[in-house]
Protein backbone atom coordinates (compact mmCIF):
# COMPACT_ATOMS: atom_id res chain seq x y z
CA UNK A 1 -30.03 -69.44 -59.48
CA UNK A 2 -30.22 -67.50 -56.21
CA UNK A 3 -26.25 -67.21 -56.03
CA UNK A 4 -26.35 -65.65 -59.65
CA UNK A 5 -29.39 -62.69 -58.29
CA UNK A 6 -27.50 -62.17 -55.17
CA UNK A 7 -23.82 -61.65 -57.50
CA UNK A 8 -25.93 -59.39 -60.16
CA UNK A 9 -27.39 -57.56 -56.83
CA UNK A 10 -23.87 -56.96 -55.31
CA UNK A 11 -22.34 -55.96 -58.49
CA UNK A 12 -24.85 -53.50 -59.00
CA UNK A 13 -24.48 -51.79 -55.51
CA UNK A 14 -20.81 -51.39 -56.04
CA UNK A 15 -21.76 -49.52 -59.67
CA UNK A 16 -24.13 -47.29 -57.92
CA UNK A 17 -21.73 -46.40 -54.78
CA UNK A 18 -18.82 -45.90 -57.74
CA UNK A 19 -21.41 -43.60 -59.71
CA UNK A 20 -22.32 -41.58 -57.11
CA UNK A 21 -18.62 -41.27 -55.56
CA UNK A 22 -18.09 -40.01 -58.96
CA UNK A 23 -21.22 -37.29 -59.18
CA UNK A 24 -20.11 -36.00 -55.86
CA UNK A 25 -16.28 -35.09 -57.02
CA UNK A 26 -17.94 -33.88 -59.54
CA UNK A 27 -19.60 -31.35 -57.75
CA UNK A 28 -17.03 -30.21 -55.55
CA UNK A 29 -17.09 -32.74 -52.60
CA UNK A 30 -13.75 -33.16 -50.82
CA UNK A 31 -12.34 -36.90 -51.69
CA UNK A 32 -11.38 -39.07 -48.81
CA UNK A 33 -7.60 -39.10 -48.69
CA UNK A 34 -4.98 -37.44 -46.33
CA UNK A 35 -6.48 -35.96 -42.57
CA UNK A 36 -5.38 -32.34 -41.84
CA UNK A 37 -5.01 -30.65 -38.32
CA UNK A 38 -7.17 -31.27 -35.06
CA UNK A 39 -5.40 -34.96 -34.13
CA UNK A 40 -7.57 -34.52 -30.62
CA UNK A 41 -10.72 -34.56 -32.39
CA UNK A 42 -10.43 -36.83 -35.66
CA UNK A 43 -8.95 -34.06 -37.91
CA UNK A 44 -10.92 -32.88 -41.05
CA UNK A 45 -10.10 -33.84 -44.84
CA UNK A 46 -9.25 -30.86 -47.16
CA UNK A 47 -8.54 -30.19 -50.51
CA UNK A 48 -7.01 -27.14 -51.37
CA UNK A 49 -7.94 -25.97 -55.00
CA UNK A 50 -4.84 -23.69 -54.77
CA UNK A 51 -2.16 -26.29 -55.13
CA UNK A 52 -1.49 -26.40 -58.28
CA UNK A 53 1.01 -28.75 -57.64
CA UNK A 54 3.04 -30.39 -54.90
CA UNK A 55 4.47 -27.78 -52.68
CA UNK A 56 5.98 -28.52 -49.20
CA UNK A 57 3.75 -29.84 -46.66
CA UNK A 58 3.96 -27.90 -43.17
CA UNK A 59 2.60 -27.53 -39.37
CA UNK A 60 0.85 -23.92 -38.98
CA UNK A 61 3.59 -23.75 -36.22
CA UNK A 62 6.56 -24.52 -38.14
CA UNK A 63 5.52 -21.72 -40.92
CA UNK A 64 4.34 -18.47 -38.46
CA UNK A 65 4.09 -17.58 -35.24
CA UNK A 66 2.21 -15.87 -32.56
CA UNK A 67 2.49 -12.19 -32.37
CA UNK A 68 2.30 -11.95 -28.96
CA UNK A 69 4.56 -15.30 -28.26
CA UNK A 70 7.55 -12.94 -28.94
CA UNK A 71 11.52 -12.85 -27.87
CA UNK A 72 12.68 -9.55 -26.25
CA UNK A 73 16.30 -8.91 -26.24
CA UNK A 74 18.30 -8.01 -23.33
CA UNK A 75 21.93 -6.30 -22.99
CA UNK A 76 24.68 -5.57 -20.53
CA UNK A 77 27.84 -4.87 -19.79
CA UNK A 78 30.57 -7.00 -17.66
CA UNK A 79 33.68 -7.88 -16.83
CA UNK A 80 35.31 -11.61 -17.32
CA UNK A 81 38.04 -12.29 -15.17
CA UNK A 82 40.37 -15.22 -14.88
CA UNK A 83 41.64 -15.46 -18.58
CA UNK A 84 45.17 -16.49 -18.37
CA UNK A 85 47.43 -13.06 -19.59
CA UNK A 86 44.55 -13.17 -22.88
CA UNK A 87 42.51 -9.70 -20.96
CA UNK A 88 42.41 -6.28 -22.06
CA UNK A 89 45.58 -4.14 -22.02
CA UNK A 90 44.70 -1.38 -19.17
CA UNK A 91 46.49 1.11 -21.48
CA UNK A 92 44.36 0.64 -24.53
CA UNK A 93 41.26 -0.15 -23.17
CA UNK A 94 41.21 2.62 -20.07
CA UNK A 95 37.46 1.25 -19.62
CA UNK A 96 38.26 -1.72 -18.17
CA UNK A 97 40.55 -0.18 -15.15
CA UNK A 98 37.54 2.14 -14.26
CA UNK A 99 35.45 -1.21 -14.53
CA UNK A 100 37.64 -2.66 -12.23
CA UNK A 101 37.56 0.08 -9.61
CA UNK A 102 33.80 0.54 -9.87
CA UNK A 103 33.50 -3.15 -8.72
CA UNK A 104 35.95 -3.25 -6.38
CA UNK A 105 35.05 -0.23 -4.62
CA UNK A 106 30.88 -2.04 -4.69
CA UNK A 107 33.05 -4.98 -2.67
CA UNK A 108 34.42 -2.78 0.03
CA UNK A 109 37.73 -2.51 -0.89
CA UNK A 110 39.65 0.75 -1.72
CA UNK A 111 41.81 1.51 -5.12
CA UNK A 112 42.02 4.99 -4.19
CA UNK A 113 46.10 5.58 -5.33
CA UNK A 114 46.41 2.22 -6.39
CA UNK A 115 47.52 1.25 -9.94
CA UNK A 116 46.31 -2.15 -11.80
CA UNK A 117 48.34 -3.37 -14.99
CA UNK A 118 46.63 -7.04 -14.76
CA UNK A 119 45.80 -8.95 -17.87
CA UNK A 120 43.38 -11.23 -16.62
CA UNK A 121 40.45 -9.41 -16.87
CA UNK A 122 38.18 -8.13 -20.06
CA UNK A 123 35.88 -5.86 -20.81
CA UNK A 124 32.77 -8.04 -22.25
CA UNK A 125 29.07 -7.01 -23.70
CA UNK A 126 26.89 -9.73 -22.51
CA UNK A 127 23.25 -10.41 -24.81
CA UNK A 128 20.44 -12.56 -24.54
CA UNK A 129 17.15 -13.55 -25.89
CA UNK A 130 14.23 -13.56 -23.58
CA UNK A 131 12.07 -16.12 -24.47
CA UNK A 132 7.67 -15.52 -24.32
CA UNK A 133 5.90 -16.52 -20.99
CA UNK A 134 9.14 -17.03 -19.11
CA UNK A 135 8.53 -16.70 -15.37
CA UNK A 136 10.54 -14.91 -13.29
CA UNK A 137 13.71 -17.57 -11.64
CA UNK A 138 14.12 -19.11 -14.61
CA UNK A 139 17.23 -19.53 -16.72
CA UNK A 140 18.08 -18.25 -20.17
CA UNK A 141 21.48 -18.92 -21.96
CA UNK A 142 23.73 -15.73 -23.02
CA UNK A 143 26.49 -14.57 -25.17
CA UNK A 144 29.37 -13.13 -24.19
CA UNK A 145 31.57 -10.91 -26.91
CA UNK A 146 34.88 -9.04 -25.84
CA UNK A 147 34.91 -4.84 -26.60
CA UNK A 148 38.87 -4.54 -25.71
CA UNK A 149 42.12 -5.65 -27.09
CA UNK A 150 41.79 -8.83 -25.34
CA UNK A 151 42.70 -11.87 -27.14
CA UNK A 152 41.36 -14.64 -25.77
CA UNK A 153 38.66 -15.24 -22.80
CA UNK A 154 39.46 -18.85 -22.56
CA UNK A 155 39.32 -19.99 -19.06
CA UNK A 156 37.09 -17.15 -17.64
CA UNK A 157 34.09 -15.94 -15.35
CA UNK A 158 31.59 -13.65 -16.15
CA UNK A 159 30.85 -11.54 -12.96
CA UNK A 160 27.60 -10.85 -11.99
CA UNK A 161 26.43 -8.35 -14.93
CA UNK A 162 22.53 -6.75 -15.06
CA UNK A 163 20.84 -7.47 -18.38
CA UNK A 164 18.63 -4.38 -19.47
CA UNK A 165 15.70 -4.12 -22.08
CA UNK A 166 14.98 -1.24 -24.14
CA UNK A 167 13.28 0.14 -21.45
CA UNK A 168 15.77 0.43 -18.71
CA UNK A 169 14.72 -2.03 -16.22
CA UNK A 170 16.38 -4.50 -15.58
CA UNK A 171 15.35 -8.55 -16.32
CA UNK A 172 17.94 -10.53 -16.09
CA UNK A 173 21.38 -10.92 -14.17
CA UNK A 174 24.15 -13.18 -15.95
CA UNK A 175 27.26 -14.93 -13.99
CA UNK A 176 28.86 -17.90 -14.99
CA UNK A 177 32.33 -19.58 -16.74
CA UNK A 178 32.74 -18.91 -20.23
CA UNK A 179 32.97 -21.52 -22.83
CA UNK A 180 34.77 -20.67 -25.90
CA UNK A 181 34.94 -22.51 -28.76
CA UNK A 182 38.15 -21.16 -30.63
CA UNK A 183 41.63 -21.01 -29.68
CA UNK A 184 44.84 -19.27 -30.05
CA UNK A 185 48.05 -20.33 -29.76
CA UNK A 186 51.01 -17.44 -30.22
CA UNK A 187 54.44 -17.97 -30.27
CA UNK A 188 57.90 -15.30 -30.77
CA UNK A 189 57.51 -15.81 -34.43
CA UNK A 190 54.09 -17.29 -35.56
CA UNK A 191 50.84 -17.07 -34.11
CA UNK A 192 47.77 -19.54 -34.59
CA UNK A 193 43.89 -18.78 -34.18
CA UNK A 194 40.97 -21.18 -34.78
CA UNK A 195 37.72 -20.13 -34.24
CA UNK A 196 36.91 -16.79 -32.57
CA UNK A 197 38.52 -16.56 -29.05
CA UNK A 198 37.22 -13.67 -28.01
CA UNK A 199 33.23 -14.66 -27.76
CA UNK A 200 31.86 -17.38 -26.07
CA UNK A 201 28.67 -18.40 -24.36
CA UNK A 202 27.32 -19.16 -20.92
CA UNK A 203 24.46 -22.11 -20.61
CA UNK A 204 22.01 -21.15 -18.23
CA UNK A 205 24.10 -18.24 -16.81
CA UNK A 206 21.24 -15.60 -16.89
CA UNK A 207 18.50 -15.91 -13.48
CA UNK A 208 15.34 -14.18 -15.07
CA UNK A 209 14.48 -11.21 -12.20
CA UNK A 210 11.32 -10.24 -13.92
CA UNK A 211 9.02 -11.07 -16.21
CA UNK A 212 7.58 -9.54 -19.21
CA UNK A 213 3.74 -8.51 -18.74
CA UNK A 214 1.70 -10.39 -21.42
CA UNK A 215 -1.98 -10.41 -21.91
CA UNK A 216 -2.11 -13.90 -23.93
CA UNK A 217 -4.68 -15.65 -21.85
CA UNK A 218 -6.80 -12.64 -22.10
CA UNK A 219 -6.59 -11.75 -26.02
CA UNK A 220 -9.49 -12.39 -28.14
CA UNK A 221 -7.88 -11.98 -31.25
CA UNK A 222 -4.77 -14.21 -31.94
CA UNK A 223 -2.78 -12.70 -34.20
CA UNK A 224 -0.43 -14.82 -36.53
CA UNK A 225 2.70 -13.67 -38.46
CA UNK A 226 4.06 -15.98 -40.93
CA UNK A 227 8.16 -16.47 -41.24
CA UNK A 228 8.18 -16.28 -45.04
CA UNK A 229 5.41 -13.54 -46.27
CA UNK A 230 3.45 -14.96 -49.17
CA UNK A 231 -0.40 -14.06 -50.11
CA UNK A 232 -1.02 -18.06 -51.49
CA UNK A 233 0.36 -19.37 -47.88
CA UNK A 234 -1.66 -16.86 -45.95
CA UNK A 235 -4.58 -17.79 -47.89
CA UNK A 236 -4.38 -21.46 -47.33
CA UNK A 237 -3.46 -21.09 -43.57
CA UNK A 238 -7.01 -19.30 -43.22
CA UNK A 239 -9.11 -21.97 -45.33
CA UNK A 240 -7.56 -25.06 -43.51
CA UNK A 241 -7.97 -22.97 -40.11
CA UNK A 242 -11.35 -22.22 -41.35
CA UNK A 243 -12.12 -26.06 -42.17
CA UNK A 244 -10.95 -26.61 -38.80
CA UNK A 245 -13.14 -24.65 -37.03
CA UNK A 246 -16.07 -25.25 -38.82
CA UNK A 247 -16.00 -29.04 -37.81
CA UNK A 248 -14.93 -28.12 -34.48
CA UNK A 249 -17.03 -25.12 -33.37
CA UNK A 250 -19.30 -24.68 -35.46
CA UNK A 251 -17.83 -21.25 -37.27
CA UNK A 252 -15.36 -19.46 -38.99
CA UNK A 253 -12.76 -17.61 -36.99
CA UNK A 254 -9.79 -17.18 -39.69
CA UNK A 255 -9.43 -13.97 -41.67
CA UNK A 256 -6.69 -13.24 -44.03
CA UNK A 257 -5.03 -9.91 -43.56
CA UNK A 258 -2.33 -9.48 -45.78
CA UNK A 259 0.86 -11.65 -47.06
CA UNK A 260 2.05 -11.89 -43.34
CA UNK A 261 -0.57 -11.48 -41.12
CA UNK A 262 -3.49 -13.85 -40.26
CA UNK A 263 -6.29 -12.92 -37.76
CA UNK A 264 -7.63 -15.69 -35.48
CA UNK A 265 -11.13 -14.74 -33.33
CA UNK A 266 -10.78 -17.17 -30.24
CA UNK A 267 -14.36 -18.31 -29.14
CA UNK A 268 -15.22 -17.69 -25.72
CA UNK A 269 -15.35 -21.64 -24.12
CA UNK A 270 -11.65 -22.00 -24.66
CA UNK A 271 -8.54 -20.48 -23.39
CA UNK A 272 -6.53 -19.35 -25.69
CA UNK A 273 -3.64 -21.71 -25.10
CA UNK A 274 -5.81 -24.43 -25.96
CA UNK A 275 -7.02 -23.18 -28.75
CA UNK A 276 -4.16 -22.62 -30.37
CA UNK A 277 -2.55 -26.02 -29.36
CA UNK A 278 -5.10 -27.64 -31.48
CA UNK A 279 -4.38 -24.90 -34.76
CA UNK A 280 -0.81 -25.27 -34.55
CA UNK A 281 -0.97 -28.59 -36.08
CA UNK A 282 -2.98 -28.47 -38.80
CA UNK A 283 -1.27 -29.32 -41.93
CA UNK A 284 -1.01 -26.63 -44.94
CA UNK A 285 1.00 -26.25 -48.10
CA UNK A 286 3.60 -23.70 -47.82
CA UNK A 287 4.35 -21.72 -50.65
CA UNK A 288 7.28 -19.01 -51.75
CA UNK A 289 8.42 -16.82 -53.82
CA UNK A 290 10.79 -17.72 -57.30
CA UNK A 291 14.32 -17.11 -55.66
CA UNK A 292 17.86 -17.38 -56.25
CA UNK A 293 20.45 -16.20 -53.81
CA UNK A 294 24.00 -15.72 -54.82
CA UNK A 295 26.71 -15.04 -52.15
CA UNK A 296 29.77 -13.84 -54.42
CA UNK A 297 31.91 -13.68 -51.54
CA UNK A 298 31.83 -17.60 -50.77
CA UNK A 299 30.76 -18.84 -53.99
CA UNK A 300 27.00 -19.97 -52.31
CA UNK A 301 24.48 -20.62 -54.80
CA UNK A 302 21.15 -21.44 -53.52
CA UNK A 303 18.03 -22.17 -56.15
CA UNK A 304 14.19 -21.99 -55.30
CA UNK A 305 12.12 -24.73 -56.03
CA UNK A 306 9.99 -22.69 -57.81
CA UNK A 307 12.77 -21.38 -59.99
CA UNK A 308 12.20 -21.63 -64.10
CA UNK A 309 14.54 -20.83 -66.97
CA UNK A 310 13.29 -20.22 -70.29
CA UNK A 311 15.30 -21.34 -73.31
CA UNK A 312 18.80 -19.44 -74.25
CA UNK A 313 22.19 -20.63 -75.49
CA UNK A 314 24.95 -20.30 -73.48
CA UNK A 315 28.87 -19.71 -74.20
CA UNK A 316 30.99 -19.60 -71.25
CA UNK A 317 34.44 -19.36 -71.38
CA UNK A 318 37.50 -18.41 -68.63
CA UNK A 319 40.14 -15.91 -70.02
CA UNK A 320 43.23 -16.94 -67.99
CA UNK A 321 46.29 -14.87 -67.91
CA UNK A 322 49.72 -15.80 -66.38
CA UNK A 323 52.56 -13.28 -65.75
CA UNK A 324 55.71 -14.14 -64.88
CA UNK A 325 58.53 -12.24 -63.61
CA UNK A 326 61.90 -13.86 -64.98
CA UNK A 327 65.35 -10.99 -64.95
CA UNK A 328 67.82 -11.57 -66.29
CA UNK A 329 71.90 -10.90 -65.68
CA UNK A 330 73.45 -9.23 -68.03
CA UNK A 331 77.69 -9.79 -67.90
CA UNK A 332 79.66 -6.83 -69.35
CA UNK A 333 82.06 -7.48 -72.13
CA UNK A 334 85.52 -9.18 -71.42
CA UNK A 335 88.07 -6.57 -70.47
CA UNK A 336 85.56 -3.57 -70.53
CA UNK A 337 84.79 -0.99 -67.66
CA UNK A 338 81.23 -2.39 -67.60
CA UNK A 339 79.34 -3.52 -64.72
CA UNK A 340 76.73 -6.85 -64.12
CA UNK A 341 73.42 -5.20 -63.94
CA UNK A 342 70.15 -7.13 -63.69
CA UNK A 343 67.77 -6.61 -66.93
CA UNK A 344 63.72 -7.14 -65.94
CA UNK A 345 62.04 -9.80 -68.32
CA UNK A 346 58.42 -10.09 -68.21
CA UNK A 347 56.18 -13.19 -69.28
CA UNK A 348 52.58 -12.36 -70.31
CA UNK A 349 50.81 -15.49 -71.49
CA UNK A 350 46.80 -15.41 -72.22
CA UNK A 351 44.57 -18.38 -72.30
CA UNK A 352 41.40 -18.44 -73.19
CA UNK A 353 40.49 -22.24 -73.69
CA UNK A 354 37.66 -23.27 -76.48
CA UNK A 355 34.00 -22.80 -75.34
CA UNK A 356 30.63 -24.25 -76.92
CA UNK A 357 27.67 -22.81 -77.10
CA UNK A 358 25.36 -24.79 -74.85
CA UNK A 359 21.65 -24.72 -75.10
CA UNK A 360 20.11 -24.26 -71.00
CA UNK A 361 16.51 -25.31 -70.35
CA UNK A 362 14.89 -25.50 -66.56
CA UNK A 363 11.61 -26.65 -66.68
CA UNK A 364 11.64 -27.99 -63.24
CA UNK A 365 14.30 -27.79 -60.68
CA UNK A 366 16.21 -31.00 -61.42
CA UNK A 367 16.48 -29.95 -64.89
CA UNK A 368 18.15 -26.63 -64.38
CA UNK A 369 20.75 -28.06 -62.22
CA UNK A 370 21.41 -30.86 -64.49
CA UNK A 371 22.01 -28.22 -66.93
CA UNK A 372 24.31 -25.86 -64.91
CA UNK A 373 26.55 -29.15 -64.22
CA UNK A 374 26.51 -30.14 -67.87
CA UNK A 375 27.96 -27.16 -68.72
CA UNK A 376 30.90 -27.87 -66.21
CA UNK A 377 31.68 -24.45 -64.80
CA UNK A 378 32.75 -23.76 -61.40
CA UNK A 379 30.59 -21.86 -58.81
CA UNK A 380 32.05 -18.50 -60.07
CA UNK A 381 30.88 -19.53 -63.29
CA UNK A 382 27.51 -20.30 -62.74
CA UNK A 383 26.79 -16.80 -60.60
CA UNK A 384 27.80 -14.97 -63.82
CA UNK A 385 25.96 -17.14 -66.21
CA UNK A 386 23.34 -16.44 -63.81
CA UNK A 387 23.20 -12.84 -63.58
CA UNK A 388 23.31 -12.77 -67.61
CA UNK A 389 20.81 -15.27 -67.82
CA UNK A 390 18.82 -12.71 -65.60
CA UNK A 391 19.76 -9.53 -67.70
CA UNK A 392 18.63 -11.41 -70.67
CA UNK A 393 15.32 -11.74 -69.00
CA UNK A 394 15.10 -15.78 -69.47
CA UNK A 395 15.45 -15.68 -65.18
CA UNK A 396 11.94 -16.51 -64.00
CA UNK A 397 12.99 -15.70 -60.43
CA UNK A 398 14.30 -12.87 -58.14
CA UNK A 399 18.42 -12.67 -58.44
CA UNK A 400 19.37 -11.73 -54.32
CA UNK A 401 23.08 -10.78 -54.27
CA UNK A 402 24.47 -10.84 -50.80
């Protein structure tokens, strides 16, 4: 008897705890399920009422970044020496002689009456990235791109060349051997080229002279740009930042600006490298635009997720023509004072093989692309039946044609 009251007692409790689980989805309490952002601290659980459905999941880091965490580009120009009879012809590129002297003349040593006809030096502009918060004797990598009629800069060294921002001043100075991926190979009657000879790259050959002043540590407004510009991701990147925050300090600090731009009020116990270490993880659904982008020129084809075709009918067919050049000697007659002359003959033959009307119907992605392959067209084929399907207005996506 007492084993049957405490079973009717247990049973009961698990009713109530179900009942009330229920009553408080039903009034808009956040289920237990997946933990979003703030690892350090136990991480908060969200549920965002924009997902309509299953969109990529994403780090805040991995989908925008800090607007004052930015590259700066840097530029110079230089001379590569030691390519093996690949440099610049002095004749054509008259630059890199008066490069030559210029540095020559810096090492002490006179050219005054002195003419150079060497091929083992080229003309080069040198370009760089400078990465955010980079102190001043570190190392950056750099790109190295020939500006004369040289054909190759195999083999070579960059000489010491300054590295300039927009400004004037100087950040960086590059000097290093170049590695180049392609080659070329020329002979007296054929030549061969793989790759591009005439750029290459140096690892590590840029020493960083000066850094770029930054007022990170001091800013009390963090200011985030996302990659990929979209309203719905900017909007879920300040709830779950806002969810964050809320658990953690006691306040909301995320605001929304526009489709790109998210404003992030740092509180004043934290630095702001810290406090953005522990937003860069939380966990938001990504979202983007209805796109397909068509490159003609290589026969690329790339389809959103997002992308939906309405119902049409489709006939696609390729008109193929074939012309053939076939003359034709003509003999005179026997014993005549005619001559052999060639007569042109021309073969024009049109094909335009039998093409059914298909019925195309993309629901979801999978579907679309199972379509597009049912109908068996090549890539060519598709970016036409594409760009119809688009002018027809059965396209629920932007058509990018690059």
């Amino acid at each position: 008897m007492m084993r049957a009251l405490i079973l009717a007692l247990c049973l009961g409790l698990g009713f109530v705890g179900a009942s009330s689980a229920d009553e408080a989805l039903a009034n808009g309490a956040q289920p237990a399920g997946d933990v979003y952002g703030g690892a350090a601290y136990g991480g908060v659980n969200r549920n965002d009422p924009l997902s309509g459905r299953g969109f990529t999941v994403s780090r805040i880091k991995d989908v925008a970044t800090l607007q004052s965490a930015r590259d700066n580009q840097l530029v110079g120009y230089g001379l590569v020496i030691g390519v093996q009879g690949t440099g610049d012809g002095l004749r054509n590129s008259p630059f890199t002689e008066q490069s030559v002297r210029a540095m020559l003349e810096n090492l002490g040593i006179s050219t005054r009456g002195g003419a150079s006809r060497s091929r083992n030096v080229a003309a080069v502009i040198v370009t760089a990235n400078l990465p955010p918060f980079v102190q001043s004797g570190a190392r950056i990598d750099v790109n190295v791109s020939s500006m004369g009629d040289a054909t190759s800069l195999a083999g070579g060294t960059l000489v010491m060349t300054p590295l300039r921002a927009p400004d004037g001043e100087i950040y960086a100075v590059a000097q290093g051997s170049v590695i180049v991926s392609g080659f070329t190979a020329q002979g007296q009657a054929e030549t061969l080229t793989q790759g591009v000879p005439t750029s290459g790259r140096v690892p590590n050959g840029a020493i960083v002279e000066r850094q770029v002043p930054a007022s990170f540590s001091a800013d009390t407004t963090l200011t985030l740009q996302l990659r990929n510009p979209d309203f719905s991701t900017a909007v879920r990147i300040t709830d779950a930042i806002n969810e964050y925050a809320v658990s953690r300090f006691g306040q909301r600090l995320a605001a929304e600006q526009d489709a790109r731009t998210v404003l992030i009020n740092r509180p004043s116990n934290i630095s702001s490298a810290r406090f953005f270490a522990e937003l860069e993880n939380i966990v938001v659904e990504s979202d983007a635009p209805a796109r397909v982008v068509v490159d003609e020129r290589t026969g690329t084809i790339v389809i959103g997720q997002q992308v939906r075709i309405s119902r049409v009918a489709i006939s696609h067919g390729a008109l193929t023509v074939r012309i053939t050049e076939m003359p034709q000697v003509v003999q005179p007659e026997p014993f005549s004072r005619g001559e052999t002359a060639v007569e042109p003959f021309t073969a024009i033959d049109a094909n335009q093989p039998d093409a059914n009307v298909a019925m195309l119907d993309g629901p979801d992605l999978q579907t679309l692309v199972a379509g597009l392959n049912r109908l068996g067209v090549k890539p060519d084929g598709i970016i036409a039946i594409l760009q119809g399907i688009k002018s027809a207005g059965a396209l629920q996506a932007e058509l990018v044609l690059q």
